[in-house]
C-alpha atoms as a PDB file:
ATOM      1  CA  UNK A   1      64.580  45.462  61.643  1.00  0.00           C
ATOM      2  CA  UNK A   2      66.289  47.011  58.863  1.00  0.00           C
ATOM      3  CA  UNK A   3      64.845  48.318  55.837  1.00  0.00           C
ATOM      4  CA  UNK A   4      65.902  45.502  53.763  1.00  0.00           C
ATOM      5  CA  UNK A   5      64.150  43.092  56.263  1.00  0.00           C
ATOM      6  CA  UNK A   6      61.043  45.539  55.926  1.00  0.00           C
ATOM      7  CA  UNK A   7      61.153  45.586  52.255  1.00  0.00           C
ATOM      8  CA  UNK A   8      61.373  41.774  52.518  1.00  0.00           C
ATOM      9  CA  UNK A   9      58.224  41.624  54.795  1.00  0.00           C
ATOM     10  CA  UNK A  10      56.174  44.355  52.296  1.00  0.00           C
ATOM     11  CA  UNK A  11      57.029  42.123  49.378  1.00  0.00           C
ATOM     12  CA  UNK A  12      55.928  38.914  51.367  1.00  0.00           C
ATOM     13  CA  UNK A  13      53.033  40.511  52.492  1.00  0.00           C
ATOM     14  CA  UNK A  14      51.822  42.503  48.808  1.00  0.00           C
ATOM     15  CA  UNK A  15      52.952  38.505  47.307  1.00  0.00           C
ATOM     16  CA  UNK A  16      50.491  37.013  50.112  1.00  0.00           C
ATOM     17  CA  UNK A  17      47.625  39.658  49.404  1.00  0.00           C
ATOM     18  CA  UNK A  18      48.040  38.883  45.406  1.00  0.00           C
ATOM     19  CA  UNK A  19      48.025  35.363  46.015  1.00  0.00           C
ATOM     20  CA  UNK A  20      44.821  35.889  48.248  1.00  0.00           C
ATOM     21  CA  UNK A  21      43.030  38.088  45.437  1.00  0.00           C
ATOM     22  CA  UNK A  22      44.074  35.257  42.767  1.00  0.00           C
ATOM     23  CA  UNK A  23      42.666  32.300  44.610  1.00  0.00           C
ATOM     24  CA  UNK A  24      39.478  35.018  45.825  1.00  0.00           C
ATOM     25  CA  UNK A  25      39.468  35.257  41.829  1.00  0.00           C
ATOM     26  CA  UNK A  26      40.134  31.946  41.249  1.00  0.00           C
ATOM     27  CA  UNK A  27      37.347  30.435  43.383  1.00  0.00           C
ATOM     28  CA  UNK A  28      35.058  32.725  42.130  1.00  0.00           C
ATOM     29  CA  UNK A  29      35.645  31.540  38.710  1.00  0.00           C
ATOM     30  CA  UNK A  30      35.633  28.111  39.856  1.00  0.00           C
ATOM     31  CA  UNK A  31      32.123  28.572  41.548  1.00  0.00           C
ATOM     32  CA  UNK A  32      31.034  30.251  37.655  1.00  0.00           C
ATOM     33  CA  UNK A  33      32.613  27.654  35.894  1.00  0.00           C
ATOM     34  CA  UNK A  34      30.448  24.984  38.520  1.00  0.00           C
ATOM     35  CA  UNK A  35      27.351  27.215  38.033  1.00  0.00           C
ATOM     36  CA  UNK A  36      27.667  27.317  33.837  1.00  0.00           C
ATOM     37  CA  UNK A  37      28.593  23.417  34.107  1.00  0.00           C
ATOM     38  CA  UNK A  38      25.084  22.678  35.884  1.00  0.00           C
ATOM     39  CA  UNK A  39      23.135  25.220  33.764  1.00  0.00           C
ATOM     40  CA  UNK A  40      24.510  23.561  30.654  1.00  0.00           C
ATOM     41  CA  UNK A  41      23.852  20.137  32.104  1.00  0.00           C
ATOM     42  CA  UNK A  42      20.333  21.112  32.683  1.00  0.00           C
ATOM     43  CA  UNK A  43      19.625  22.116  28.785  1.00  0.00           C
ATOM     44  CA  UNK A  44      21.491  19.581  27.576  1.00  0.00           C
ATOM     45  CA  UNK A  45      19.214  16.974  29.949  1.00  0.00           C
ATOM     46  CA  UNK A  46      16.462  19.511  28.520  1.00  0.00           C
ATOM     47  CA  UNK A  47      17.076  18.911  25.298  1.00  0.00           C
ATOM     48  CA  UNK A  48      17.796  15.325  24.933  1.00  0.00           C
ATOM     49  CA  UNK A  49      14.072  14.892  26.409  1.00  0.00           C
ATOM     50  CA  UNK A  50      12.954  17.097  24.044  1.00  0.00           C
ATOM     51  CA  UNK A  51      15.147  15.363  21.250  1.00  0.00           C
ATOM     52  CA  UNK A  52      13.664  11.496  22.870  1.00  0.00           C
ATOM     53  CA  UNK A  53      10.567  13.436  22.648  1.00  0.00           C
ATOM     54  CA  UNK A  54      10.728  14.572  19.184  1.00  0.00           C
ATOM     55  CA  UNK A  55      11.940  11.132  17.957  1.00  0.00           C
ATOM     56  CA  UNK A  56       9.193   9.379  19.778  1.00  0.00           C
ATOM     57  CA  UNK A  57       6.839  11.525  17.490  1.00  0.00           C
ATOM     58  CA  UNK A  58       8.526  11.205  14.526  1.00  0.00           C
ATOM     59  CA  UNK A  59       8.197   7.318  15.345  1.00  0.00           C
ATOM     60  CA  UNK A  60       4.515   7.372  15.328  1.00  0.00           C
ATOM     61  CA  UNK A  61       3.916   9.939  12.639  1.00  0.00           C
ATOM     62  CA  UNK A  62       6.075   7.354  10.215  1.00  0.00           C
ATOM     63  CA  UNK A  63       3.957   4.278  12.316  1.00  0.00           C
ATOM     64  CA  UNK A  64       0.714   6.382  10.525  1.00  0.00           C
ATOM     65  CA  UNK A  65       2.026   7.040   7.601  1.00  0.00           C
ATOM     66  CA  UNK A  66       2.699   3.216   7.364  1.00  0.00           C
ATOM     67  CA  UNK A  67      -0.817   2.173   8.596  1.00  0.00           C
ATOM     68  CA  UNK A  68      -2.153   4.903   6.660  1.00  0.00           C
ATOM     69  CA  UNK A  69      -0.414   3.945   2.960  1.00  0.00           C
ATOM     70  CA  UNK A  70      -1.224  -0.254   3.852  1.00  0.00           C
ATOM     71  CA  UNK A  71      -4.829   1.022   4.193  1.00  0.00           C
ATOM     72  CA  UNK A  72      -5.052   2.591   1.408  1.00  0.00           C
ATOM     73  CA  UNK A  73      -3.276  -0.054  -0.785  1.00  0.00           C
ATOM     74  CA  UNK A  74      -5.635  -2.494   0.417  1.00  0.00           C
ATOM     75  CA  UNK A  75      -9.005   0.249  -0.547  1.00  0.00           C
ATOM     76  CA  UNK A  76      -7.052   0.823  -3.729  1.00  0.00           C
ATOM     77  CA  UNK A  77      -7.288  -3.194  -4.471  1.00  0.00           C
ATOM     78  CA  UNK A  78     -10.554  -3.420  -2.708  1.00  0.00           C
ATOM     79  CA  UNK A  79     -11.638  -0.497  -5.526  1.00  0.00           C
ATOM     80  CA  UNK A  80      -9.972  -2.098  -8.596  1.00  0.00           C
ATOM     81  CA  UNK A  81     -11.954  -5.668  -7.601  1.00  0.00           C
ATOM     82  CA  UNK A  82     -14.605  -3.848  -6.792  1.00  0.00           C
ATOM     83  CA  UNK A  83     -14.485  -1.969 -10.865  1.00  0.00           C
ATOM     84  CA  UNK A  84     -13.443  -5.305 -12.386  1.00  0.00           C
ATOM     85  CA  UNK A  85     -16.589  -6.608 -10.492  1.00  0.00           C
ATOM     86  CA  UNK A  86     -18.990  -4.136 -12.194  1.00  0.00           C
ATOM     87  CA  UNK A  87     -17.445  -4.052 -14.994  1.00  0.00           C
ATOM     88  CA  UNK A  88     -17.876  -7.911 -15.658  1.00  0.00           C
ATOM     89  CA  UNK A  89     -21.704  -7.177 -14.192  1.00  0.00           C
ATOM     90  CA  UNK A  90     -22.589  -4.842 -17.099  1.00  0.00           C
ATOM     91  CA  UNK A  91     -20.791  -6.844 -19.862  1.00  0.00           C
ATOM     92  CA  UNK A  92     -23.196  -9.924 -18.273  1.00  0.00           C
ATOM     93  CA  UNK A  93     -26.147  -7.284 -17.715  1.00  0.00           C
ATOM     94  CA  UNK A  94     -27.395  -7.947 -21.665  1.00  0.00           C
ATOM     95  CA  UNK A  95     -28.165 -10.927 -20.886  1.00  0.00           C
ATOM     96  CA  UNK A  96     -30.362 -10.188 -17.680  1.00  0.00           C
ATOM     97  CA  UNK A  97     -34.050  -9.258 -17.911  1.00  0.00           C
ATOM     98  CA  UNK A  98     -35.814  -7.125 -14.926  1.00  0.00           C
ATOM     99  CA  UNK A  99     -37.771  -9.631 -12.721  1.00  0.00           C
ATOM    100  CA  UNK A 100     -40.283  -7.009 -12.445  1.00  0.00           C
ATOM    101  CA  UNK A 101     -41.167  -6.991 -16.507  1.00  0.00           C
ATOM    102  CA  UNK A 102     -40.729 -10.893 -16.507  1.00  0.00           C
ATOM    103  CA  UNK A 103     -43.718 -11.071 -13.464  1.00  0.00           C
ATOM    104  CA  UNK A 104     -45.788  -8.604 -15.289  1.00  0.00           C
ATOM    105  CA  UNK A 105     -45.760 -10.432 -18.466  1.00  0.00           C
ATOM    106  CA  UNK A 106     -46.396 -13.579 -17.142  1.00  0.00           C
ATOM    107  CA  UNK A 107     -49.599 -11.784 -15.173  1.00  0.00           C
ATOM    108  CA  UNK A 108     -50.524 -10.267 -18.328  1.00  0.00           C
ATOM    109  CA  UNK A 109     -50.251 -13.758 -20.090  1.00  0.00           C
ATOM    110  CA  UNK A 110     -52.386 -15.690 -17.918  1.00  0.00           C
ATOM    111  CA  UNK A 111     -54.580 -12.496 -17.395  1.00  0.00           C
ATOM    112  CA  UNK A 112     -55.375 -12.344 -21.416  1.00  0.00           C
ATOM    113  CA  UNK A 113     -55.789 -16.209 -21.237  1.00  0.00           C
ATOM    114  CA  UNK A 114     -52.656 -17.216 -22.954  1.00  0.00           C
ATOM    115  CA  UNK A 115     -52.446 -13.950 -25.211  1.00  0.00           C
ATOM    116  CA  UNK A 116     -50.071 -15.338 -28.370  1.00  0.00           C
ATOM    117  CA  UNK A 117     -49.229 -11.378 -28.321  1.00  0.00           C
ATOM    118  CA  UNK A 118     -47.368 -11.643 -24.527  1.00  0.00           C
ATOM    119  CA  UNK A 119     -45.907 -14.825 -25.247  1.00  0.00           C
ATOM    120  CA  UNK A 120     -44.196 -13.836 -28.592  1.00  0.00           C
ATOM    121  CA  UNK A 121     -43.413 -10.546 -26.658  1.00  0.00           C
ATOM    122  CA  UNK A 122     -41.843 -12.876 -23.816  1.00  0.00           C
ATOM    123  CA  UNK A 123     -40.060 -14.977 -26.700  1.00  0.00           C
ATOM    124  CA  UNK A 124     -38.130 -12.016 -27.971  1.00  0.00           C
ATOM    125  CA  UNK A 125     -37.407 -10.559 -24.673  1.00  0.00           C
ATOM    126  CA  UNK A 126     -36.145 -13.479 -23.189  1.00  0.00           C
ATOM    127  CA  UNK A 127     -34.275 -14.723 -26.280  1.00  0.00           C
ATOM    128  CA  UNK A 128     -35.382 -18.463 -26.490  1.00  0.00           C
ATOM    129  CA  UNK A 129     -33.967 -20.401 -28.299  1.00  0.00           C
ATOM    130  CA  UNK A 130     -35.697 -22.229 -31.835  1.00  0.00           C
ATOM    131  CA  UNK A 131     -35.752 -25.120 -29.471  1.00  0.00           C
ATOM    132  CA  UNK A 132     -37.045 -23.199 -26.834  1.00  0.00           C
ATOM    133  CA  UNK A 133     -39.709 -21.627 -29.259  1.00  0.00           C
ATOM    134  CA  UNK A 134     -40.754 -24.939 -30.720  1.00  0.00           C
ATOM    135  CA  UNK A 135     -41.259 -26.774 -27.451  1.00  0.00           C
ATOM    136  CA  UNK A 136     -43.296 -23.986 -26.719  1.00  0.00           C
ATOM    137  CA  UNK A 137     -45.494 -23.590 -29.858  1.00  0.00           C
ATOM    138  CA  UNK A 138     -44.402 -20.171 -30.699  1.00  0.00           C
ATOM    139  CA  UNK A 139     -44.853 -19.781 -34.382  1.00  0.00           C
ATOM    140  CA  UNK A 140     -41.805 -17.764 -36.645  1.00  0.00           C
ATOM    141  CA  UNK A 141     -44.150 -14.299 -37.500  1.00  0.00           C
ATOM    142  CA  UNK A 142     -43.756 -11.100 -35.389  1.00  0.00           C
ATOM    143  CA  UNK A 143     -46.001  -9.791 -33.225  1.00  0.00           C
ATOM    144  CA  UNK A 144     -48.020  -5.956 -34.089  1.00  0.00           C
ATOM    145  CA  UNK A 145     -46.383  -2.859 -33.411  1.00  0.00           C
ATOM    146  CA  UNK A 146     -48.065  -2.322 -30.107  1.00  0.00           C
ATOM    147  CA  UNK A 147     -47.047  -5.236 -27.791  1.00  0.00           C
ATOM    148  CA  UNK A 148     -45.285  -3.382 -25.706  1.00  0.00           C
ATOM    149  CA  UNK A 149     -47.641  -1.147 -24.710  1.00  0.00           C
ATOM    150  CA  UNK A 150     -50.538  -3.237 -24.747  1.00  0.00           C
ATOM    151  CA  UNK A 151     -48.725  -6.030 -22.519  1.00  0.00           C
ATOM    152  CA  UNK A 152     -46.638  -3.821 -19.906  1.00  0.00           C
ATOM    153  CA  UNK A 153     -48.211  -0.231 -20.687  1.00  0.00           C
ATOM    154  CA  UNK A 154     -44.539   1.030 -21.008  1.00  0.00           C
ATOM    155  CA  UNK A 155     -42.601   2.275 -24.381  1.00  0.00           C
ATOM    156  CA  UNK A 156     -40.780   0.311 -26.424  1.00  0.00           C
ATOM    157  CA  UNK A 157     -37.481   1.912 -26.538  1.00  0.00           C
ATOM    158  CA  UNK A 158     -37.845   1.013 -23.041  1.00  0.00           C
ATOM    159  CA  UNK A 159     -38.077  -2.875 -23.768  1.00  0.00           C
ATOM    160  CA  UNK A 160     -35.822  -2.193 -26.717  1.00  0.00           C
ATOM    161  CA  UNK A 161     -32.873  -0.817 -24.577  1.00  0.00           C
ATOM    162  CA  UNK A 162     -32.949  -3.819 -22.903  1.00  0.00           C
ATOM    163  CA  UNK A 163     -33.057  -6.140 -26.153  1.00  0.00           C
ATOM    164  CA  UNK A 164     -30.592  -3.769 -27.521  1.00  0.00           C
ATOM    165  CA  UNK A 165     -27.768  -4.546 -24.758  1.00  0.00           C
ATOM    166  CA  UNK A 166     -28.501  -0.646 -23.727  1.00  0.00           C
ATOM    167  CA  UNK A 167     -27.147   0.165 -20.078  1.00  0.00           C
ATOM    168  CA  UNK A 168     -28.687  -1.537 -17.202  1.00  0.00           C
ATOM    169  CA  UNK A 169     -28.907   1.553 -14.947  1.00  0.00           C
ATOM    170  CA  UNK A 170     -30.347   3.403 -17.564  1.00  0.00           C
ATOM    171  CA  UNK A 171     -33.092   0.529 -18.452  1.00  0.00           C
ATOM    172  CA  UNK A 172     -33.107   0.315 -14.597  1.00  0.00           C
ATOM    173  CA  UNK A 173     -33.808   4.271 -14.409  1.00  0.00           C
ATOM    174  CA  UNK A 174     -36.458   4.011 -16.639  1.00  0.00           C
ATOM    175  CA  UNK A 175     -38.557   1.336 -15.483  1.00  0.00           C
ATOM    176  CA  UNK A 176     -38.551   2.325 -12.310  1.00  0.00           C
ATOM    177  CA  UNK A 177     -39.876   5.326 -13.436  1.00  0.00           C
ATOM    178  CA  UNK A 178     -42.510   3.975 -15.526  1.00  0.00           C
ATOM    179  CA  UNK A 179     -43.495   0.933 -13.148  1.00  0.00           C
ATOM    180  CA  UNK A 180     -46.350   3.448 -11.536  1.00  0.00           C
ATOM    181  CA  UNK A 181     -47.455   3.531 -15.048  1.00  0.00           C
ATOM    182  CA  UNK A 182     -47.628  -0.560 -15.105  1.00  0.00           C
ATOM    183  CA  UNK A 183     -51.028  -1.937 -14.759  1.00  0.00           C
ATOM    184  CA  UNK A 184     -51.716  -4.751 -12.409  1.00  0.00           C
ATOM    185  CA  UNK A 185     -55.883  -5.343 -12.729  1.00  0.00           C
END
């Protein structure tokens, strides 16, 4: 062999090692680039579940938020009924009388056997009518300064807040304080 022929067979053989080293290199990168393909499939599966995961809650939270405003819509009507409901109730209060002082006068009445006092009292309280009054017998003067007290043993500005259209709770308050004070014998 001559030294061109040698030459030839170094070159072929340096040309053969490089092209060994590039595919070495080659399938090394390959085997990354495989590696780095899985590990990014595996956060990208990772964070669509997360993503599914986070949507799912964001799902319900706006689901609550729903349930949660319709709930409170239907409180907020259930309130304003509820106000326009009292509200009528204590413009139609004036006209109501505590059973409680009605059952004590009538005691009183028959208990005083038919005391013209009581039933004038009961007149005024109960705002009959002149009809009403005539049917009954009740003659036009007023009754003394003391009815009140005598009859149902409680003040007058009690009795009077009620003629008066005064609130209910506080004519309510105030009986039920004073009923202890109510005699019954």
């Amino acid at each position: 062999m001559n030294a061109e022929g040698t030459s030839e067979v170094l070159r072929l053989a340096r040309d053969r090692y490089c092209n060994w080293r590039q595919r070495g290199t080659a399938r090394t990168r390959t085997t990354d680039a495989h590696q780095q393909a899985e590990i990014l499939k595996s956060e990208k599966e990772d964070s669509l579940k997360k993503l599914s995961q986070a949507e799912r809650i964001l799902a319900e939270g706006r689901d609550r938020v729903n349930k949660l405003e319709e709930d409170n819509a239907k409180l907020r009507r259930a309130f304003e009924q509820s106000m326009s409901r009292i509200n009528r109730m204590s413009m139609d209060s004036d006209y109501f009388v505590d059973r409680r002082i009605v059952i004590k006068l009538l005691v009183t009445y028959f208990q005083r056997n038919h005391s013209k006092e009581v039933l004038d009292l009961m007149v005024r309280m109960l705002g009959f009518s002149d009809e009403d009054k005539q049917r009954i017998g009740v003659a036009q003067q007023g009754a003394g300064k003391g009815v009140v007290r005598g009859v149902l043993g409680i003040p007058g500005r009690l009795v009077g807040g009620l003629w008066s259209g005064g609130s209910a709770e506080s004519n309510a308050n105030m009986a039920s304080e004073n009923q202890g004070d109510l005699p019954y014998a």
